[in-house]
N, C-alpha and C. Protein backbone atom coordinates (compact mmCIF):
# COMPACT_ATOMS: atom_id res chain seq x y z
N UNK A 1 242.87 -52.67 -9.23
CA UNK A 1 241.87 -51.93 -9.96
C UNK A 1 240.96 -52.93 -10.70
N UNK A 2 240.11 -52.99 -10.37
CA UNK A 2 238.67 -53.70 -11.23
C UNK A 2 238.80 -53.69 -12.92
N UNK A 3 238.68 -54.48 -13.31
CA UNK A 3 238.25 -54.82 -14.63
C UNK A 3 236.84 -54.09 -15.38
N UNK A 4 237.01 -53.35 -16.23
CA UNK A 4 235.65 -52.50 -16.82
C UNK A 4 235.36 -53.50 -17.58
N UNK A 5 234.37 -54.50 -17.76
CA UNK A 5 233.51 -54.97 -18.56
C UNK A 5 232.09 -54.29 -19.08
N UNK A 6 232.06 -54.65 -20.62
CA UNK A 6 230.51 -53.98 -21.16
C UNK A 6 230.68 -54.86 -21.96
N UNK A 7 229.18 -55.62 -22.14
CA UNK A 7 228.56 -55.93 -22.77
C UNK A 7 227.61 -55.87 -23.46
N UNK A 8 227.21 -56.12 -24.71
CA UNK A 8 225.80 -55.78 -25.29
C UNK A 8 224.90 -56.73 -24.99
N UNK A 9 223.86 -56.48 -25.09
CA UNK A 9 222.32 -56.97 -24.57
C UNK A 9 223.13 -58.96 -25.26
N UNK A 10 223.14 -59.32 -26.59
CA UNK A 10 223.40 -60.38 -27.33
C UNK A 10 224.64 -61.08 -26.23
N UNK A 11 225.92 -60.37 -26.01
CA UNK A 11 226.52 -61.08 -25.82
C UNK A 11 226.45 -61.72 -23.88
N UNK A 12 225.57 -60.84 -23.35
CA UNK A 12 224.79 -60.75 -22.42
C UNK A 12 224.32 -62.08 -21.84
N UNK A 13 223.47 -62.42 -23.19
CA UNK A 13 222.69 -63.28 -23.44
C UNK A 13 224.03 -64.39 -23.43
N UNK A 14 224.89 -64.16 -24.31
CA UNK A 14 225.63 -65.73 -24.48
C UNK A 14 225.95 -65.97 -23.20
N UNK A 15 226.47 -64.83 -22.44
CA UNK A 15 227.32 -65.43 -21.40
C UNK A 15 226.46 -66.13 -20.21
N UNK A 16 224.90 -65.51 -20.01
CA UNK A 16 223.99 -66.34 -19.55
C UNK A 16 223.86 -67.49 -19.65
N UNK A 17 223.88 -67.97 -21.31
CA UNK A 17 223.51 -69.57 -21.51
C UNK A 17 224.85 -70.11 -21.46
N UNK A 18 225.99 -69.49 -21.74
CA UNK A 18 226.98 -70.99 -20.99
C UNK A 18 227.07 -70.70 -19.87
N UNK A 19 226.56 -69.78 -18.68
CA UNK A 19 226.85 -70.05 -17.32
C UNK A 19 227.97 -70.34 -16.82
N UNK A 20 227.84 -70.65 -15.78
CA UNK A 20 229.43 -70.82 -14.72
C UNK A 20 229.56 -72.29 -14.41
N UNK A 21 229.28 -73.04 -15.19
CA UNK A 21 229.49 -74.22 -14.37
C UNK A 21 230.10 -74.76 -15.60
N UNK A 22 230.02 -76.17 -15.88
CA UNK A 22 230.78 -77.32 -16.46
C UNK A 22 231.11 -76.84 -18.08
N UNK A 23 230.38 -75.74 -18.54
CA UNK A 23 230.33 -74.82 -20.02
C UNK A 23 229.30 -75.86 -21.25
N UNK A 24 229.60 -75.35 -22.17
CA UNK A 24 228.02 -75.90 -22.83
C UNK A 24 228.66 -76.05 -24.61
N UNK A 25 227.92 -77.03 -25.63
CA UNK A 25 228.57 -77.33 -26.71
C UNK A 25 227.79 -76.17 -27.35
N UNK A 26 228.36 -75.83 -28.65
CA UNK A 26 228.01 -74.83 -29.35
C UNK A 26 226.41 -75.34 -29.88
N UNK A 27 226.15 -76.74 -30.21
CA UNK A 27 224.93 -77.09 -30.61
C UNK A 27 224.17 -76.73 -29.38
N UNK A 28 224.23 -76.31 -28.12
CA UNK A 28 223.20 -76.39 -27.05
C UNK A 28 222.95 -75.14 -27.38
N UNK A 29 224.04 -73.87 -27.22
CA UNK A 29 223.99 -72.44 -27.39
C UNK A 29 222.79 -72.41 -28.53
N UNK A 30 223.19 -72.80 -29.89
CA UNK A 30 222.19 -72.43 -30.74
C UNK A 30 221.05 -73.09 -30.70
N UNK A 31 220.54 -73.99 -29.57
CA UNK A 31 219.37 -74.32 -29.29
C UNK A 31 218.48 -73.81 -28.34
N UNK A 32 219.40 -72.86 -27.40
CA UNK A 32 218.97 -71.86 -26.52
C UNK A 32 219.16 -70.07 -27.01
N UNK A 33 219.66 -70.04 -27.98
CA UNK A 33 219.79 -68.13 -28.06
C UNK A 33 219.12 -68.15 -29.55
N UNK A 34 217.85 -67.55 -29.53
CA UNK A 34 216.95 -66.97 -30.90
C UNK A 34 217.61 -66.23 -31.68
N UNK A 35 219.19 -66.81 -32.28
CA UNK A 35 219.47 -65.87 -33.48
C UNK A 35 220.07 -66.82 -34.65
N UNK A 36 220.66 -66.19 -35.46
CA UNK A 36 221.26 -67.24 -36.50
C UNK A 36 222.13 -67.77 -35.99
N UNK A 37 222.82 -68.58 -36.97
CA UNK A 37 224.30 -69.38 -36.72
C UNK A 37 225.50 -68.53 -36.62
N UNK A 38 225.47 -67.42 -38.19
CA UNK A 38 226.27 -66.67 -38.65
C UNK A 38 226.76 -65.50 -37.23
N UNK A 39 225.01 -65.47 -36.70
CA UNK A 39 225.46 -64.57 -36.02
C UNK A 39 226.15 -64.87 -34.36
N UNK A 40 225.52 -65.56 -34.42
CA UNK A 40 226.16 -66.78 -32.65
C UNK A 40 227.12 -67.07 -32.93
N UNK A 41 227.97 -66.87 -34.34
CA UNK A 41 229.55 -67.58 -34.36
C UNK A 41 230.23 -66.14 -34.43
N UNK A 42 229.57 -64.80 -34.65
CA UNK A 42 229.86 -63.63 -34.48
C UNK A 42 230.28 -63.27 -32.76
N UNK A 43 228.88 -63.82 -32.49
CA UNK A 43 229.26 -62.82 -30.98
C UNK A 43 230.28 -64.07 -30.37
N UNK A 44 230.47 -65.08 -30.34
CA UNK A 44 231.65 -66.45 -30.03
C UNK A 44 232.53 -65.93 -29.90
N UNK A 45 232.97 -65.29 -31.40
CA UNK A 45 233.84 -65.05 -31.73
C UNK A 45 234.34 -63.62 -30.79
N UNK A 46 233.62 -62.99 -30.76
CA UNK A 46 233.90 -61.43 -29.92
C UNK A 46 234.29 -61.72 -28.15
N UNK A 47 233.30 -62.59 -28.18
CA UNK A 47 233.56 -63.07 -26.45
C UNK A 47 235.38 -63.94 -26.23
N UNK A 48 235.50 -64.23 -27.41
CA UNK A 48 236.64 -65.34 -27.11
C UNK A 48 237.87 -64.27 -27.61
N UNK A 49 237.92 -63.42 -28.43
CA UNK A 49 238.79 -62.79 -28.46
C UNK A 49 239.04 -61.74 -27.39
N UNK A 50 238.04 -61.14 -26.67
CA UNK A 50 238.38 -60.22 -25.71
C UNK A 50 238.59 -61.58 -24.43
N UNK A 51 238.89 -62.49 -24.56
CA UNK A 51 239.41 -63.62 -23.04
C UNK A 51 238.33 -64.06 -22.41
N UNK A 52 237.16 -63.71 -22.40
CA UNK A 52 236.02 -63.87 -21.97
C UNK A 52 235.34 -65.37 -21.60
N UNK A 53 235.17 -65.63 -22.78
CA UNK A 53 235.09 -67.19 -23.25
C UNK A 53 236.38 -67.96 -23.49
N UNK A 54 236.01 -69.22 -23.29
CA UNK A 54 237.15 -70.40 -23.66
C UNK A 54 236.30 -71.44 -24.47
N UNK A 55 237.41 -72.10 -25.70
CA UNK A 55 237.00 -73.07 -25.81
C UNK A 55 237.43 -73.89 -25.63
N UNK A 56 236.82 -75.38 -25.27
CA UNK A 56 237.72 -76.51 -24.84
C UNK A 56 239.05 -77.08 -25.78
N UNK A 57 238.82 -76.79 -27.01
CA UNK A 57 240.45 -77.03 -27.60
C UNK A 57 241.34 -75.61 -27.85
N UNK A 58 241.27 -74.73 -26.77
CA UNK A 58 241.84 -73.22 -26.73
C UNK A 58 242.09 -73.10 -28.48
N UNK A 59 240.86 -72.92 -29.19
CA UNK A 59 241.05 -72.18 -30.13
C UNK A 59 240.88 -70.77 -30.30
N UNK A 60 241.74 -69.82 -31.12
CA UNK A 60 241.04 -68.41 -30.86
C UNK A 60 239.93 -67.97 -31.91
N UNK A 61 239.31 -68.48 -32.42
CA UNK A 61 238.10 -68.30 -32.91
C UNK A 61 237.62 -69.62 -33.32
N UNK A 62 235.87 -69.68 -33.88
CA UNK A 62 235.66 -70.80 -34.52
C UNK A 62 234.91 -70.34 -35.41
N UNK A 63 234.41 -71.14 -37.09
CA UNK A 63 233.60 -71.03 -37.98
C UNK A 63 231.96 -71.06 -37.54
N UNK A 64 231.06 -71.19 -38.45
CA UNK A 64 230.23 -71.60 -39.15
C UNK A 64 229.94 -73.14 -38.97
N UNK A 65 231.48 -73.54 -39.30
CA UNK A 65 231.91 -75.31 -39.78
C UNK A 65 231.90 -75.99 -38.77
N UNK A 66 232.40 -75.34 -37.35
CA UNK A 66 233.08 -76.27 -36.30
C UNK A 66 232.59 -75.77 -35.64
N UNK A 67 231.73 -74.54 -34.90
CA UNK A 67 231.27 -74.44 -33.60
C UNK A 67 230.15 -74.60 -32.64
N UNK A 68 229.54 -75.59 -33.60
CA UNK A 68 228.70 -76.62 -33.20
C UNK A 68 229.14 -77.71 -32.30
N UNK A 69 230.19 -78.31 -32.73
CA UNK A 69 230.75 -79.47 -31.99
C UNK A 69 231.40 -78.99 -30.87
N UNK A 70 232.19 -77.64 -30.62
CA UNK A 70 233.33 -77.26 -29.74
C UNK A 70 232.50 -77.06 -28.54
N UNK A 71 233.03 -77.00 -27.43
CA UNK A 71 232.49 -76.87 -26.11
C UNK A 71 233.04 -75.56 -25.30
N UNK A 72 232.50 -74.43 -25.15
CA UNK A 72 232.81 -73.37 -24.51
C UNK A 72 232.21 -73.37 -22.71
N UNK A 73 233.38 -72.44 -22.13
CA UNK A 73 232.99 -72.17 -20.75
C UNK A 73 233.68 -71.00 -20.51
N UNK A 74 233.12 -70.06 -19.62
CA UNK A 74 233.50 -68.55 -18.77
C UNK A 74 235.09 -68.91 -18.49
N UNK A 75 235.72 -67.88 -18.58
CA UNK A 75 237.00 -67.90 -18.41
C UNK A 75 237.23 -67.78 -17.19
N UNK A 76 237.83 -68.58 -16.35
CA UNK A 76 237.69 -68.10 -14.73
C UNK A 76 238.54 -67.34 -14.35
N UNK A 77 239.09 -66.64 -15.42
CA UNK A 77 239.59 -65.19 -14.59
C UNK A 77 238.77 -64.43 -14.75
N UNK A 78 237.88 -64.31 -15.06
CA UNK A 78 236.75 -63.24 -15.60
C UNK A 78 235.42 -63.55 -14.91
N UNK A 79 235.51 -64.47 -14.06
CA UNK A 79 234.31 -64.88 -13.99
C UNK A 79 233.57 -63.94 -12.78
N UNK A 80 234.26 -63.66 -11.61
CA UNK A 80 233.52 -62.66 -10.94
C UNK A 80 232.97 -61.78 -11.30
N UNK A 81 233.76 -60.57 -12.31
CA UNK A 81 233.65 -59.71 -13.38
C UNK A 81 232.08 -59.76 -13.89
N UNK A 82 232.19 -61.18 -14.63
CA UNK A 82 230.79 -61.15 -15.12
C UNK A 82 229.26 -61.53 -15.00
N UNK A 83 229.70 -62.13 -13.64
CA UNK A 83 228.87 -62.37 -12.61
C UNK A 83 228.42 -61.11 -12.15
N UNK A 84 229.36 -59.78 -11.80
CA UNK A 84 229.13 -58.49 -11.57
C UNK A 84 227.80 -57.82 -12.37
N UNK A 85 228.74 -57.71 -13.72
CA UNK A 85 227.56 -57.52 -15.07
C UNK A 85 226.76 -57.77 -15.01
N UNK A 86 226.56 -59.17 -14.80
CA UNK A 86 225.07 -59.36 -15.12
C UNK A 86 224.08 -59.03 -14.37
N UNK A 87 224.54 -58.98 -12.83
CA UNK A 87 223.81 -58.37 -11.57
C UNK A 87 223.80 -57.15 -12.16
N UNK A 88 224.11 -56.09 -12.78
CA UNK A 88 223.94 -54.63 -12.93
C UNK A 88 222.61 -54.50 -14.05
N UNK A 89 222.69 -55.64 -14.59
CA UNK A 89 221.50 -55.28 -16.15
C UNK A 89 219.98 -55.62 -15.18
């Protein structure tokens, strides 16, 4: 049985800019997605708790403080999934 993924338009967006390949540091994200910090460590945070996202030191969330430096990438169990998604928007 298929995996139901939904996303909102924002987190949409994140999973666009880290893409499927080698994953991307949190300073690149907030140099590519037009929102705050507060709030890019919001939706991080939402993507990584539902398994979605990874970060490279498998933390389950990050601050404000640290998720600039950390390096996130698509979870590759999920990754067809959201490859799906995004073809549907």
């Amino acid at each position: 049985m298929p995996r139901q993924i939904k996303l909102n338009g924002r987190e949409q967006t994140m999973v666009r800019s880290i893409g499927f390949g080698q994953g991307i540091t949190g300073a690149e994200i907030l140099d590519r997605m037009p929102m705050s910090s507060e709030d890019l460590v919001d939706v991080l945070n939402s993507l990584i708790a539902a398994g979605l996202i990874e970060t490279g030191s498998m933390k389950d969330s990050v601050t404000s403080a640290n998720f600039a430096a950390e390096n996130y990438e698509i979870n590759p169990s999920y990754s067809t999934d959201l490859r799906d998604v995004l073809k549907r928007r």
